[in-house]
N, C-alpha and C. Protein backbone atom coordinates (compact mmCIF):
# COMPACT_ATOMS: atom_id res chain seq x y z
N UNK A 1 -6.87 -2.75 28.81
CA UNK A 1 -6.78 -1.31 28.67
C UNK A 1 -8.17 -0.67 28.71
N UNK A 2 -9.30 -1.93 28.99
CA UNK A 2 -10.40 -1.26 28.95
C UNK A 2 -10.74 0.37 29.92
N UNK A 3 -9.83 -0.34 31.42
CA UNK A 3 -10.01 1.30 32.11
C UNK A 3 -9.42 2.14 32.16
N UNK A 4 -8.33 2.23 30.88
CA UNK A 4 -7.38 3.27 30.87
C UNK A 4 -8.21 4.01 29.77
N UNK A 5 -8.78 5.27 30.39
CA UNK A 5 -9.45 6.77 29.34
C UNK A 5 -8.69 7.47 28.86
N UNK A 6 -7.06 6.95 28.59
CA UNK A 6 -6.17 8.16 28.46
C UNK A 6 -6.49 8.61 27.12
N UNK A 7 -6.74 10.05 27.01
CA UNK A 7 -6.73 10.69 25.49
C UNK A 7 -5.62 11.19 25.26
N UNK A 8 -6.09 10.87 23.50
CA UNK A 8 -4.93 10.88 22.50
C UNK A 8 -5.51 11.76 21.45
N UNK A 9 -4.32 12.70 21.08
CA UNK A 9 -5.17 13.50 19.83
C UNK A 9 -5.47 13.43 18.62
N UNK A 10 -6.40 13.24 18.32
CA UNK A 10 -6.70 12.53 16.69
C UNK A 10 -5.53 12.43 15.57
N UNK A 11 -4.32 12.91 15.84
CA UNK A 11 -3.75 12.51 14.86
C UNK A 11 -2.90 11.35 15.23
N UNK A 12 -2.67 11.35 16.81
CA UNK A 12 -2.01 10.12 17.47
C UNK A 12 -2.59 8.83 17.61
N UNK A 13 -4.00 8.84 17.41
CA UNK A 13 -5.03 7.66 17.35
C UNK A 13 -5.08 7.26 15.18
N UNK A 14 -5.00 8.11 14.44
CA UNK A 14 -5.05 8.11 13.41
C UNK A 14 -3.80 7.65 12.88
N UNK A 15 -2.47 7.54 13.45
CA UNK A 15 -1.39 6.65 13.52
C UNK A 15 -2.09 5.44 13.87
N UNK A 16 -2.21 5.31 15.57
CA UNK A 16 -2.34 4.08 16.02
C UNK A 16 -2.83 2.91 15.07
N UNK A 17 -4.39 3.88 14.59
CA UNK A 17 -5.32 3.18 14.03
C UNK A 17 -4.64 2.49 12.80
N UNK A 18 -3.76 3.76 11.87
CA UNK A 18 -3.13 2.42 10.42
C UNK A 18 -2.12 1.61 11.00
N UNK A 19 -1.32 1.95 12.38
CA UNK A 19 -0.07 1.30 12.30
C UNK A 19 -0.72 -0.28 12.45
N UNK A 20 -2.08 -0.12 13.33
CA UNK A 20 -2.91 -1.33 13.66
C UNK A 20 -3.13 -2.46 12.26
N UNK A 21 -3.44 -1.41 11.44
CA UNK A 21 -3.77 -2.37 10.05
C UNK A 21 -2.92 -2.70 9.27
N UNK A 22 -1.78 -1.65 9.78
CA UNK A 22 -0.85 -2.15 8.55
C UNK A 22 0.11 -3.84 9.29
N UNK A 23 -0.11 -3.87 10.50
CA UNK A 23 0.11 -5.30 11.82
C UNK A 23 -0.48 -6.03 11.44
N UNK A 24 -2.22 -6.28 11.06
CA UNK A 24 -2.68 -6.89 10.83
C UNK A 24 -2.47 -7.26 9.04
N UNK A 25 -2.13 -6.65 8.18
CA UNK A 25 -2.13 -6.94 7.22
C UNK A 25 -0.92 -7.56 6.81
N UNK A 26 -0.06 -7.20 7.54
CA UNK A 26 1.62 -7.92 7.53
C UNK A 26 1.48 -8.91 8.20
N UNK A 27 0.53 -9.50 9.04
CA UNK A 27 0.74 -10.59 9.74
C UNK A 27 -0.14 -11.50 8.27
N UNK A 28 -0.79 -11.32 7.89
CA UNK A 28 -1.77 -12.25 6.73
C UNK A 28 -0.64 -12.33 5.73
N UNK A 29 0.20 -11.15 5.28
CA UNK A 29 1.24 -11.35 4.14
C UNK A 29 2.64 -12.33 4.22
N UNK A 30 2.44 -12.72 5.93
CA UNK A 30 3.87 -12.97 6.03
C UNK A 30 4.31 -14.35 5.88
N UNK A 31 2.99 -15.00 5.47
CA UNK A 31 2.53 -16.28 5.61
C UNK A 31 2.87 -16.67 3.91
N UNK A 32 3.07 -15.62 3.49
CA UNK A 32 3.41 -15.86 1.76
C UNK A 32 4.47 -15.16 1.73
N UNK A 33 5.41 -14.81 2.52
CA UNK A 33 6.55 -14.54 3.12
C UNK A 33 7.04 -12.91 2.49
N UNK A 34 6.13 -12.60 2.27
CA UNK A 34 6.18 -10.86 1.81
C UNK A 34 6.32 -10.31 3.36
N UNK A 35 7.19 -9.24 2.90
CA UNK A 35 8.19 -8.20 4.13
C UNK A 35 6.78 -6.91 4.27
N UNK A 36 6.61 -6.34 4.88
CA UNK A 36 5.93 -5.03 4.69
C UNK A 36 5.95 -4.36 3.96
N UNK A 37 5.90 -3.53 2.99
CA UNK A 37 5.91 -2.79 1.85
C UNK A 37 5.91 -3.47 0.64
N UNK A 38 6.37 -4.91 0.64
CA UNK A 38 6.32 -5.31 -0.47
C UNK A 38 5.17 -5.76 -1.23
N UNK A 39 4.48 -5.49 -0.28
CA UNK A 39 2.57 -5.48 -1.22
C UNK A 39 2.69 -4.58 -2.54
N UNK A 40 2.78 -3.33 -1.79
CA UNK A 40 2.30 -2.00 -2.26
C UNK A 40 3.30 -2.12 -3.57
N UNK A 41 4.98 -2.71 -3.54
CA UNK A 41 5.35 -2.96 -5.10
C UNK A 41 4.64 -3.45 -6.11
N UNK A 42 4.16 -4.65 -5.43
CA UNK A 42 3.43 -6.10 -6.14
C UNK A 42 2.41 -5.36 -6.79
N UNK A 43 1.85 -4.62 -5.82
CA UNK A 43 0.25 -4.52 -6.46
C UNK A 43 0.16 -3.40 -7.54
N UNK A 44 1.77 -2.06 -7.39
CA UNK A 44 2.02 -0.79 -8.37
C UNK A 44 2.12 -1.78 -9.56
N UNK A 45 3.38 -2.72 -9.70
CA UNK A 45 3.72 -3.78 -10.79
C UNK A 45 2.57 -4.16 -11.49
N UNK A 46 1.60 -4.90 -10.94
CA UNK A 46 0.39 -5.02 -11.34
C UNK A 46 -0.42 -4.26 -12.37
N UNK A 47 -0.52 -3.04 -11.74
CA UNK A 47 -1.33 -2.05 -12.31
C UNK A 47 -0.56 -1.68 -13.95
N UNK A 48 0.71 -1.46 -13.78
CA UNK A 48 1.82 -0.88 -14.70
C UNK A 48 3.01 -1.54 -14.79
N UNK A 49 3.19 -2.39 -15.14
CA UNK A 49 4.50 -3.44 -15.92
C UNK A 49 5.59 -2.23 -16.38
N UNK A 50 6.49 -2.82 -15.65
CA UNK A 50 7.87 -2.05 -16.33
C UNK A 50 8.14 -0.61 -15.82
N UNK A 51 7.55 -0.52 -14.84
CA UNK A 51 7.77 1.36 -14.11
C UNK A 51 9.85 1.44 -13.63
N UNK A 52 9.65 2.13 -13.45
CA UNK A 52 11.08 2.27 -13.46
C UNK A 52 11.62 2.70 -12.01
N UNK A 53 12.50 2.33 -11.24
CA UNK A 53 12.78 2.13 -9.93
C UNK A 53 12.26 3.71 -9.49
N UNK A 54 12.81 4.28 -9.97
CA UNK A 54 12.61 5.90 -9.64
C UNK A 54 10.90 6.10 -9.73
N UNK A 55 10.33 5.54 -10.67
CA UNK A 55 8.90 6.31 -10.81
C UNK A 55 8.34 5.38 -9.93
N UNK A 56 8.78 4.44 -9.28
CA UNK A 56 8.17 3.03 -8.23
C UNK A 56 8.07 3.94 -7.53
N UNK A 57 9.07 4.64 -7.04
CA UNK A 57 9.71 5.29 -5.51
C UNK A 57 9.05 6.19 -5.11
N UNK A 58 8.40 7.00 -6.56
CA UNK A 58 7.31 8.48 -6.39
C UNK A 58 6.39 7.76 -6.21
N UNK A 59 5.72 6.67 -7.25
CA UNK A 59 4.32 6.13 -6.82
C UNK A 59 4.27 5.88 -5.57
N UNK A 60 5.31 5.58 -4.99
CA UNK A 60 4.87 4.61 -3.37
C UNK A 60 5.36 5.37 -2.68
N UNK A 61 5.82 6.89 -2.34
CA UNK A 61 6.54 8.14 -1.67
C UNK A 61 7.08 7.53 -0.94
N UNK A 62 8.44 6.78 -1.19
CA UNK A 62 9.12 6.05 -0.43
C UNK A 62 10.60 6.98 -1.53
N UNK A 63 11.82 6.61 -0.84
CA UNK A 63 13.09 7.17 -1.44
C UNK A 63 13.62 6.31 -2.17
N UNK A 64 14.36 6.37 -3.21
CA UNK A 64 15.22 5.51 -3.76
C UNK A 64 15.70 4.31 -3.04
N UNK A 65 16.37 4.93 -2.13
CA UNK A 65 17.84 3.54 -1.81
C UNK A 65 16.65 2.01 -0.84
N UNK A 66 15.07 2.80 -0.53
CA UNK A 66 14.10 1.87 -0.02
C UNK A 66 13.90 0.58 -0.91
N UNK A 67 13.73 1.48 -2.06
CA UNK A 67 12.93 0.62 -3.46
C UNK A 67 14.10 -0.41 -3.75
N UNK A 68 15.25 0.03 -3.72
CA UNK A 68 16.74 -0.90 -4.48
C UNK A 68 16.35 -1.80 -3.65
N UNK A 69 16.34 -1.53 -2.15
CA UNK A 69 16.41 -2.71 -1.29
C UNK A 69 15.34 -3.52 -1.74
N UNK A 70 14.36 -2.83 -1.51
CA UNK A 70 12.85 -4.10 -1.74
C UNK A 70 13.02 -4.63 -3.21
N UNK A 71 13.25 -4.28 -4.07
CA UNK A 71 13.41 -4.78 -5.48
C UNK A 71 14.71 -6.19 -5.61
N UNK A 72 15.76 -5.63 -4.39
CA UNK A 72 16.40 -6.75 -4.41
C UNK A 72 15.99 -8.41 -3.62
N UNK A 73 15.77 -7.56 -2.71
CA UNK A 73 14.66 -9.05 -1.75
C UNK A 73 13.66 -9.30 -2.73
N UNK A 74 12.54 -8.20 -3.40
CA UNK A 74 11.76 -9.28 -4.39
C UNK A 74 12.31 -10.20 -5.75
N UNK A 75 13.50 -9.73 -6.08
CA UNK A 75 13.82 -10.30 -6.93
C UNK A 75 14.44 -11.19 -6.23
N UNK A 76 15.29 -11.78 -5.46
CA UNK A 76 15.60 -12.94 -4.67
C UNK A 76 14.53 -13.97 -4.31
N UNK A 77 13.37 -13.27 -3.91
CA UNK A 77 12.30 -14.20 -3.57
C UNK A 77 11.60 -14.74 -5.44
N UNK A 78 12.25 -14.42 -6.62
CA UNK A 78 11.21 -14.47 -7.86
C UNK A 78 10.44 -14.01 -8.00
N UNK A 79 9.62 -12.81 -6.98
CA UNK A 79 8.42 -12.04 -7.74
C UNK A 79 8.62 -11.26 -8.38
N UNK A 80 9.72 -10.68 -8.44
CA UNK A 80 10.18 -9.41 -10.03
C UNK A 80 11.02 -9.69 -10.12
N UNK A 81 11.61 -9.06 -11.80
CA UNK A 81 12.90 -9.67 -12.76
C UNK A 81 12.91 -7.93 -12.70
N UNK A 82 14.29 -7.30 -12.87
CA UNK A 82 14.49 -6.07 -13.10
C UNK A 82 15.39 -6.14 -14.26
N UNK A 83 14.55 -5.44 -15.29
CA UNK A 83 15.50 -5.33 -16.84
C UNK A 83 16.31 -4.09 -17.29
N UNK A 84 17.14 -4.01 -17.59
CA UNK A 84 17.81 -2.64 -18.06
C UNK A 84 16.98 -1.94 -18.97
N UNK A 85 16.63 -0.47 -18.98
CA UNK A 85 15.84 0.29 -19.89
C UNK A 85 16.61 0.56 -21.22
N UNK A 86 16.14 -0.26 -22.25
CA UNK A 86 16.22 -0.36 -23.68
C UNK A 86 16.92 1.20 -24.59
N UNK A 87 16.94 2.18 -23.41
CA UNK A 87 16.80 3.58 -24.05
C UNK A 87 18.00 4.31 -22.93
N UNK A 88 18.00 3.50 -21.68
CA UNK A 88 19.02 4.89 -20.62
C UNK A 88 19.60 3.46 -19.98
N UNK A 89 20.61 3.01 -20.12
CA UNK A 89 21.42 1.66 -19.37
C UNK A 89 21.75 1.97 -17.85
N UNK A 90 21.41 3.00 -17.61
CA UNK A 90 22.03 3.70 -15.97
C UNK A 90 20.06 3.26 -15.22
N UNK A 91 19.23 2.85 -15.99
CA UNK A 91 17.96 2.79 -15.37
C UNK A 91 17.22 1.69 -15.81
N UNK A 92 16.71 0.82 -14.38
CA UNK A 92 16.39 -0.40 -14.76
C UNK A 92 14.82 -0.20 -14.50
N UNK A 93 14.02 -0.85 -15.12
CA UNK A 93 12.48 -1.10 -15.02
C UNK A 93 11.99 -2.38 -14.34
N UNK A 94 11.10 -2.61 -13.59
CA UNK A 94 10.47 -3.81 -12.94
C UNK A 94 9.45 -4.27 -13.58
N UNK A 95 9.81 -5.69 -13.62
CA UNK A 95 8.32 -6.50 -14.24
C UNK A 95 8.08 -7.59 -13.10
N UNK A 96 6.95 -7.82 -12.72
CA UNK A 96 6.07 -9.10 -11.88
C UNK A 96 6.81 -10.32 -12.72
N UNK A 97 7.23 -11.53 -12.33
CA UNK A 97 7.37 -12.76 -12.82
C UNK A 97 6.04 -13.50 -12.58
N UNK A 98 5.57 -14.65 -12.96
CA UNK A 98 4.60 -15.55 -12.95
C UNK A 98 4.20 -16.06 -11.46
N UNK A 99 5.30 -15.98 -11.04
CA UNK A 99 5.20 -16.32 -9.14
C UNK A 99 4.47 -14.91 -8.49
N UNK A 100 4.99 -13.48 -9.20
CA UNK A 100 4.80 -12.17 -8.58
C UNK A 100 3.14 -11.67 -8.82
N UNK A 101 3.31 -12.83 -10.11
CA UNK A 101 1.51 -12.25 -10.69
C UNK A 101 0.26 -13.27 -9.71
N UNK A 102 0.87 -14.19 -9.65
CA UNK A 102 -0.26 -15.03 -8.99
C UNK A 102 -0.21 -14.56 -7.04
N UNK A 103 0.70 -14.09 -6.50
CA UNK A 103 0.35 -13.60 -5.46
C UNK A 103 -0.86 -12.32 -5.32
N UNK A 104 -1.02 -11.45 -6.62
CA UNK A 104 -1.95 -10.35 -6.90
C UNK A 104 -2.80 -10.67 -6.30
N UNK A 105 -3.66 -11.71 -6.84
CA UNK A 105 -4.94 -12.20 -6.18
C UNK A 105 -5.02 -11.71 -4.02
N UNK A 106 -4.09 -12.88 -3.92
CA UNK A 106 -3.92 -13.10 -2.65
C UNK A 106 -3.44 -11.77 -1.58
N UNK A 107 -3.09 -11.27 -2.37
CA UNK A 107 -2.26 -9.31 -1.66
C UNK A 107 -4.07 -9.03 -1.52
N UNK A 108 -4.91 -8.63 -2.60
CA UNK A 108 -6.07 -7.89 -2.63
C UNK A 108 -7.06 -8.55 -1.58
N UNK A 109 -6.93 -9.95 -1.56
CA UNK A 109 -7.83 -10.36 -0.75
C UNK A 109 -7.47 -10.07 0.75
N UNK A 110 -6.35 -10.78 1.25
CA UNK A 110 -6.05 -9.99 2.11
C UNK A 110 -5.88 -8.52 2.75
N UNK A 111 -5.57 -7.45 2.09
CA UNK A 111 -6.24 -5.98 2.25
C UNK A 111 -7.66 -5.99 2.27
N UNK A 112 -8.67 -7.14 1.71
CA UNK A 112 -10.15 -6.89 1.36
C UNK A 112 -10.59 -7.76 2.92
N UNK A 113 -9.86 -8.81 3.47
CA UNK A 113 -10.15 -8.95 4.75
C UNK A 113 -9.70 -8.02 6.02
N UNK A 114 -8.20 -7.60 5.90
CA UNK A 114 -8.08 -6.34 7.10
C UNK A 114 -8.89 -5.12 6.90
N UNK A 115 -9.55 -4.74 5.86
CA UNK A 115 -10.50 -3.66 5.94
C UNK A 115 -11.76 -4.38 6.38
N UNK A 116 -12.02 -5.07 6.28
CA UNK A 116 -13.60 -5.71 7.01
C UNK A 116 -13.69 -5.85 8.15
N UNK A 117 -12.50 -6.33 9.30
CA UNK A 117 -12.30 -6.50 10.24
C UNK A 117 -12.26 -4.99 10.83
N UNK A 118 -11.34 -3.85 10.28
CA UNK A 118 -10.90 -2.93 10.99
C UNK A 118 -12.85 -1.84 10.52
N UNK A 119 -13.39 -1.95 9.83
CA UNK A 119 -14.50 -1.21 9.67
C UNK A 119 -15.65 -1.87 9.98
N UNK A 120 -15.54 -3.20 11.19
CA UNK A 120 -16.77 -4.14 11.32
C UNK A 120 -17.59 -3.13 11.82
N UNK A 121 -19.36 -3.47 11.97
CA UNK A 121 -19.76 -2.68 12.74
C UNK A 121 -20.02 -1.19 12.24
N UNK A 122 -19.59 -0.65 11.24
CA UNK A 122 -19.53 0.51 10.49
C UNK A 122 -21.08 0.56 9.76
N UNK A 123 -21.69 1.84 9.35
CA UNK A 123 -23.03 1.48 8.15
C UNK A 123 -22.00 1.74 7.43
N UNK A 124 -22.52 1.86 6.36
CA UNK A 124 -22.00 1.82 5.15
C UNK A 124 -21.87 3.65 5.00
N UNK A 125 -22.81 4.12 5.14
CA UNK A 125 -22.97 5.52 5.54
C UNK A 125 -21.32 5.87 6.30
N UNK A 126 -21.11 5.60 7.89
CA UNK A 126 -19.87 5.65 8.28
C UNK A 126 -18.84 5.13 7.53
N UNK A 127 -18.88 4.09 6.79
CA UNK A 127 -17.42 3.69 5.78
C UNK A 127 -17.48 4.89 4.89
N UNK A 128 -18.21 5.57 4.05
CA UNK A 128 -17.79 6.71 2.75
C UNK A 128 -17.97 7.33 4.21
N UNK A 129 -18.30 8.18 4.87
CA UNK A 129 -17.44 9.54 5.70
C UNK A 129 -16.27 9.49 6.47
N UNK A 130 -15.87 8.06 6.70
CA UNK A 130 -14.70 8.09 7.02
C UNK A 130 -13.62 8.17 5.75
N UNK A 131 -14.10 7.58 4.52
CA UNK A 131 -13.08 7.36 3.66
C UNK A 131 -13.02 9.28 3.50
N UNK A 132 -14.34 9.94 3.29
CA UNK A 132 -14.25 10.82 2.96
C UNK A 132 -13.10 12.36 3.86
N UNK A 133 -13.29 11.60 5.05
CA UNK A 133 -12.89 12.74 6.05
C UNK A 133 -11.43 12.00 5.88
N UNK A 134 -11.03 11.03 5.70
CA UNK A 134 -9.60 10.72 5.41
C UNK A 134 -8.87 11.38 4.51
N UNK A 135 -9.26 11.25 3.36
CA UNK A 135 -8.47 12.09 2.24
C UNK A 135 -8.61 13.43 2.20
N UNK A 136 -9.63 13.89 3.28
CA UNK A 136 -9.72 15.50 3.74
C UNK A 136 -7.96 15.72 4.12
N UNK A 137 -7.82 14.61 5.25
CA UNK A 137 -6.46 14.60 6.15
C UNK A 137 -5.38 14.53 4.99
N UNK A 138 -5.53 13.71 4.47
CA UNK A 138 -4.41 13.45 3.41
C UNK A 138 -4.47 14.63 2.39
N UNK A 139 -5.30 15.02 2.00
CA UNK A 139 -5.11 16.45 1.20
C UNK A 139 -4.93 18.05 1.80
N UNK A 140 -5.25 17.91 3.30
CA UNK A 140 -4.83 18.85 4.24
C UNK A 140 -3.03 18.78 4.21
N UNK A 141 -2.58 17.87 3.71
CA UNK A 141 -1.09 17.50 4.69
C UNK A 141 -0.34 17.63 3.38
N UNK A 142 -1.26 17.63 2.17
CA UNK A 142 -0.35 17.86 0.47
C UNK A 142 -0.21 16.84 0.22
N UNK A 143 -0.65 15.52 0.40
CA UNK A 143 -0.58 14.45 -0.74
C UNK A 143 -1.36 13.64 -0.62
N UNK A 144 -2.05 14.21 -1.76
CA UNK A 144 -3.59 13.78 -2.30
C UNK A 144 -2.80 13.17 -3.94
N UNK A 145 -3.36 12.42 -4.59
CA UNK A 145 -3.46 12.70 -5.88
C UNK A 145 -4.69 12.52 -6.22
N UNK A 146 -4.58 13.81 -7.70
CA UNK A 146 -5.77 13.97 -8.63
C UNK A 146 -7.21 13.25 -8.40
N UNK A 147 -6.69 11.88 -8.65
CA UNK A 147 -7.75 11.06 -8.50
C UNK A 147 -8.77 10.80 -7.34
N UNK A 148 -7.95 10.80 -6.61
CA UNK A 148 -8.66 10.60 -5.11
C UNK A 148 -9.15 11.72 -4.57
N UNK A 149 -8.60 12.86 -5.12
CA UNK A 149 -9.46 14.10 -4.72
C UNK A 149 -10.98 14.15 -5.68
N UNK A 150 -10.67 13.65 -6.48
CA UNK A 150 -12.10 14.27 -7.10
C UNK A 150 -13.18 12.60 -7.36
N UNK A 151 -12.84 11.85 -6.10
CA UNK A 151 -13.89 10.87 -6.26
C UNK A 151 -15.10 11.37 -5.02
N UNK A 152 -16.08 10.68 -5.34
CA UNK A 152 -17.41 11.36 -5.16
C UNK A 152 -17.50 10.71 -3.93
N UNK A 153 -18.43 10.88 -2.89
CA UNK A 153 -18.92 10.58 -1.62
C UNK A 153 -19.24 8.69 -1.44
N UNK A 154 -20.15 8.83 -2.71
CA UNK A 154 -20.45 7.14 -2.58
C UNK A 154 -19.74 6.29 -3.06
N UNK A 155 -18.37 6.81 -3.40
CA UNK A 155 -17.88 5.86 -4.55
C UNK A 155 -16.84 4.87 -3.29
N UNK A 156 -17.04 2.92 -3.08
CA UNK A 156 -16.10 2.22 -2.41
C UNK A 156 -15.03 2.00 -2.46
């Protein structure tokens, strides 16, 4: 495709570009037999033990009936146990099992190799203005959170 110049408009290359990483990062996950999205559970679980299918679904702006599914394949595979909430029986909470916690490691490293590959060649200078002009896009489009809006230029 080297002599094909066809242009694409930055938001069609700005697809291309994650659908590229998110290929490459599913091809490293699949080998520990995680489906696509099921990182991004593993790694919410991680952070916060026991979130509740519904608040999974906002963290990861994915819909309900997504999360049931992935919660049921992860719990088939043993990386989460889903417990009934102690307080509302109509709402179950997710916890990582011992199999779900020791993949953590291996999810981060892998995201920590498809970003090296996809930003080779970058200064370091170009990695914070791209991160920076990214969450421009993402807070142009309404979903930013808090946090990520108010991190500073140099921060990795």
């Amino acid at each position: 495709m080297a002599g094909n110049k066809k242009k694409r408009s930055g938001l069609s290359q700005l697809f291309l570009a994650a659908r590229a990483g998110r290929t490459a990062l599913s091809a490293k996950l699949a080998v520990r037999e995680l489906y696509p999205g099921q990182d991004a559970v593993l790694l919410a679980l991680g952070e916060e033990a026991g979130l509740s299918l519904r608040d999974l679904a906002t963290r990861l702006a994915v819909r309900p009936p997504t999360i049931t599914k992935t919660m049921a394949r992860l719990s088939a595979q043993g990386f989460i146990e889903k417990r009934a909430s102690p307080r509302d029986a109509r709402q179950s909470h997710a916890f990582l099992t011992e199999k779900g916690e020791a993949l953590l490691e291996e999810i981060k490293t892998a995201q920590r190799s498809v970003e090296r590959a996809a930003l080779a060649g970058f200064t370091d200078r170009d990695r914070r203005r791209l991160k920076k002009l990214l969450r421009r896009v993402e807070k142009n489009l309404g979903h930013v959170d808090d946090e990520a809006d108010e991190e500073k230029d140099g921060d990795d």
